[in-house]
Protein backbone atom coordinates (compact mmCIF):
# COMPACT_ATOMS: atom_id res chain seq x y z
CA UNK A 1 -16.22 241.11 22.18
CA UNK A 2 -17.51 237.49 23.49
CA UNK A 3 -13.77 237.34 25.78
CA UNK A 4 -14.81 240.79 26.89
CA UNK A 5 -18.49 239.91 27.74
CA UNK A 6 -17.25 236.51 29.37
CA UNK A 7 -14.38 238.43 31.50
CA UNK A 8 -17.08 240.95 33.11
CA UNK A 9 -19.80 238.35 33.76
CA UNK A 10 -16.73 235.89 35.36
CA UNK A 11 -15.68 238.97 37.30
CA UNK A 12 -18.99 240.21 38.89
CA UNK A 13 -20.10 236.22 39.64
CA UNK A 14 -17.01 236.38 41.90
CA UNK A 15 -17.14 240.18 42.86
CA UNK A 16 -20.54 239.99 44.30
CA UNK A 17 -19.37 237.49 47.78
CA UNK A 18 -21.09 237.79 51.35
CA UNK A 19 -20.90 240.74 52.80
CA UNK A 20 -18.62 239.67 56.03
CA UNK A 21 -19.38 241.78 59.50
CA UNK A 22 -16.33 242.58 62.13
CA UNK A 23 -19.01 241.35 64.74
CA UNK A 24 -18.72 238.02 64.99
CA UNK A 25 -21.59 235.51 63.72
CA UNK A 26 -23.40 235.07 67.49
CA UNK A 27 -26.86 233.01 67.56
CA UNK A 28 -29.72 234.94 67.11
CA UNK A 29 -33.43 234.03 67.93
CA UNK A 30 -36.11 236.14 69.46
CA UNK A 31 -40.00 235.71 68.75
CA UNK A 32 -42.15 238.60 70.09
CA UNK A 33 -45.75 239.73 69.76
CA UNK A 34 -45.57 243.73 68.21
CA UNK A 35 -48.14 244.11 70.07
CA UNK A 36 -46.68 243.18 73.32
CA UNK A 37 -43.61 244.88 72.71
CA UNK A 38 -45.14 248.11 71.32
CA UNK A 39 -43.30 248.66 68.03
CA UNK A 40 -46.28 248.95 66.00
CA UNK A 41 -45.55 252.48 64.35
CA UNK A 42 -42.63 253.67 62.40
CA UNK A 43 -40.12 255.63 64.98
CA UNK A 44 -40.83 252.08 67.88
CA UNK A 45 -38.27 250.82 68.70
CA UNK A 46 -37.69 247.60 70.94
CA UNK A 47 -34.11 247.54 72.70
CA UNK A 48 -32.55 244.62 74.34
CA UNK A 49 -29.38 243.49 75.90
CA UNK A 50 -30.42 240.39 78.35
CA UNK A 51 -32.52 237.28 77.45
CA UNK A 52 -36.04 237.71 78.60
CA UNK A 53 -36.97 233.90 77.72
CA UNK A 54 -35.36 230.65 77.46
CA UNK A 55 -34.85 230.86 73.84
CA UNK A 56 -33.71 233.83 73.48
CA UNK A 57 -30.31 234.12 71.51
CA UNK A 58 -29.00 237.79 71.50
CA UNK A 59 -26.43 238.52 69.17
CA UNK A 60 -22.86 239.63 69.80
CA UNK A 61 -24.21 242.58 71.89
CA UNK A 62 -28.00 242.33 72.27
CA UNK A 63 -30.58 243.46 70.10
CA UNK A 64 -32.40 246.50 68.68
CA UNK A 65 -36.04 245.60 66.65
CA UNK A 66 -37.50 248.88 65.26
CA UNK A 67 -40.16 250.01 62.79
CA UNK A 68 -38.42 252.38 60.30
CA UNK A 69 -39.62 255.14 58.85
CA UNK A 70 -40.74 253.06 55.15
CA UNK A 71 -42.97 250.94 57.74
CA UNK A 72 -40.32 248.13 57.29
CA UNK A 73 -39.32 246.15 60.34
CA UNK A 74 -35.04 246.22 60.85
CA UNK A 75 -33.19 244.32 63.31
CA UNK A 76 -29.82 244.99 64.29
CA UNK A 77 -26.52 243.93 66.40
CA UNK A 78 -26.11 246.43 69.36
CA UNK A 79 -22.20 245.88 69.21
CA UNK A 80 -20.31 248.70 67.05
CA UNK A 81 -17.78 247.17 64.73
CA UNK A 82 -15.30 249.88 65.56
CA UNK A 83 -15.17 248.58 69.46
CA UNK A 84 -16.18 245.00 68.21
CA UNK A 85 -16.54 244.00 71.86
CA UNK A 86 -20.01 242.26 73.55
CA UNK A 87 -19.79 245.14 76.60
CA UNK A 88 -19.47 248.26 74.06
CA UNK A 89 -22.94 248.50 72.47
CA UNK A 90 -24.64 251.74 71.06
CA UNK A 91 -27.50 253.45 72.87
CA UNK A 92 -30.73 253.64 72.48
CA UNK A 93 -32.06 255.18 69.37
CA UNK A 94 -33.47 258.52 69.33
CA UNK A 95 -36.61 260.13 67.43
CA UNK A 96 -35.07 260.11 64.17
CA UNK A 97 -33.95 256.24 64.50
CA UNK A 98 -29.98 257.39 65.02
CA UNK A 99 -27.75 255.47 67.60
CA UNK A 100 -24.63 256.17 68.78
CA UNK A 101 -21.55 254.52 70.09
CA UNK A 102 -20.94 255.82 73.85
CA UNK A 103 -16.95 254.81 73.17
CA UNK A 104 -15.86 256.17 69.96
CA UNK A 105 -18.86 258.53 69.15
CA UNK A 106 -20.01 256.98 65.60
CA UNK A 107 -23.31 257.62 65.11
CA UNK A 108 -25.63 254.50 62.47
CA UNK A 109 -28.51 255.74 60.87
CA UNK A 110 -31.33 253.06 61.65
CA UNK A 111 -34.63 254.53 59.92
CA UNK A 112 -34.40 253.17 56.73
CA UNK A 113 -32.57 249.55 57.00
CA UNK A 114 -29.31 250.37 56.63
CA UNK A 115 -27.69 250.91 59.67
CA UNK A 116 -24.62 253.12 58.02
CA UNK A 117 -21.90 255.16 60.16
CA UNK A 118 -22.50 258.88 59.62
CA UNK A 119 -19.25 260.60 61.35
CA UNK A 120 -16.83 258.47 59.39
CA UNK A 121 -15.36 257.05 62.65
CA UNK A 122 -16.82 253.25 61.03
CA UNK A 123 -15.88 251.57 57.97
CA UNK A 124 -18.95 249.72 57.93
CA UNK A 125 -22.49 249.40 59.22
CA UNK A 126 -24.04 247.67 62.40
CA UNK A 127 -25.05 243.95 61.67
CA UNK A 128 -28.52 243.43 60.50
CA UNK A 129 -30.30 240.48 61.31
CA UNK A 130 -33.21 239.11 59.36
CA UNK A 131 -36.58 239.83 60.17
CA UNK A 132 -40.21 238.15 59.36
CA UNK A 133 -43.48 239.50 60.75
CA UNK A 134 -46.70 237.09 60.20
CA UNK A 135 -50.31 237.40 60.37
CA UNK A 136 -50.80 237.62 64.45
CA UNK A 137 -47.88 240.67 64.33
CA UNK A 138 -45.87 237.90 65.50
CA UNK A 139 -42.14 238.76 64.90
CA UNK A 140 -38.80 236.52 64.67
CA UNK A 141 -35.17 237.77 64.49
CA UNK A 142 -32.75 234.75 63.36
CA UNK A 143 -29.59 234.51 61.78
């Protein structure tokens, strides 16, 4: 029973490796004021695909910050791993946080963190990006 117990615990140490993304690792780094910005409310959503600073690092394919629907903040790669190219990037998200890929029609739900394919076109989900909001609703995006 100890071998057994040993084998299971050896096998999920080693089971449970980084999740790896088809989009490739890109810098990321964008500081905003939510206030600024206006993604204040769950549904807000803050989309973008060129550097509007000097720091800015976008991603693979640019940006999208929202506010999801369990008042978390999410930030994810714009490029669709099915494409996995800088130029293809999924649209703008709609009123129930949903985005979809103009070239091979996948649509990611967004609203709750996620970002999972819904069509089954993609294996996998858009890249998330880590998020932290402090005390002047000052956000960063980094990876």
């Amino acid at each position: 029973m100890k071998k057994i117990i040993s084998l299971l615990l050896f096998l999920g140490f080693f089971a449970c490796g980084r999740y790896r993304s088809s989009i490739p690792d890109s810098p990321v780094f964008m500081r905003r004021n939510l206030n600024t910005i206006k993604c204040l409310f769950p549904g807000d959503f803050y989309y973008i695909i060129e550097p509007e600073t000097v720091t800015d690092r976008l991603g693979y394919g640019g940006l999208v910050l929202l506010k999801g629907f369990d008042d978390r903040y999410y930030a994810y790669d714009l490029a669709c791993p099915v494409e996995c190219r800088p130029d293809v990037r999924v649209g703008q998200p709609n009123e129930v946080l949903e985005v979809v890929c103009p070239q091979c029609g996948e649509t990611y739900q967004l609203g709750f963190g996620l970002g999972t394919p819904s069509t089954g076109v993609s294996k996998e989900g858009l890249k998330r990006y880590a998020v932290v909001v402090d005390v002047n609703s000052e956000v960063l995006v980094q990876h």
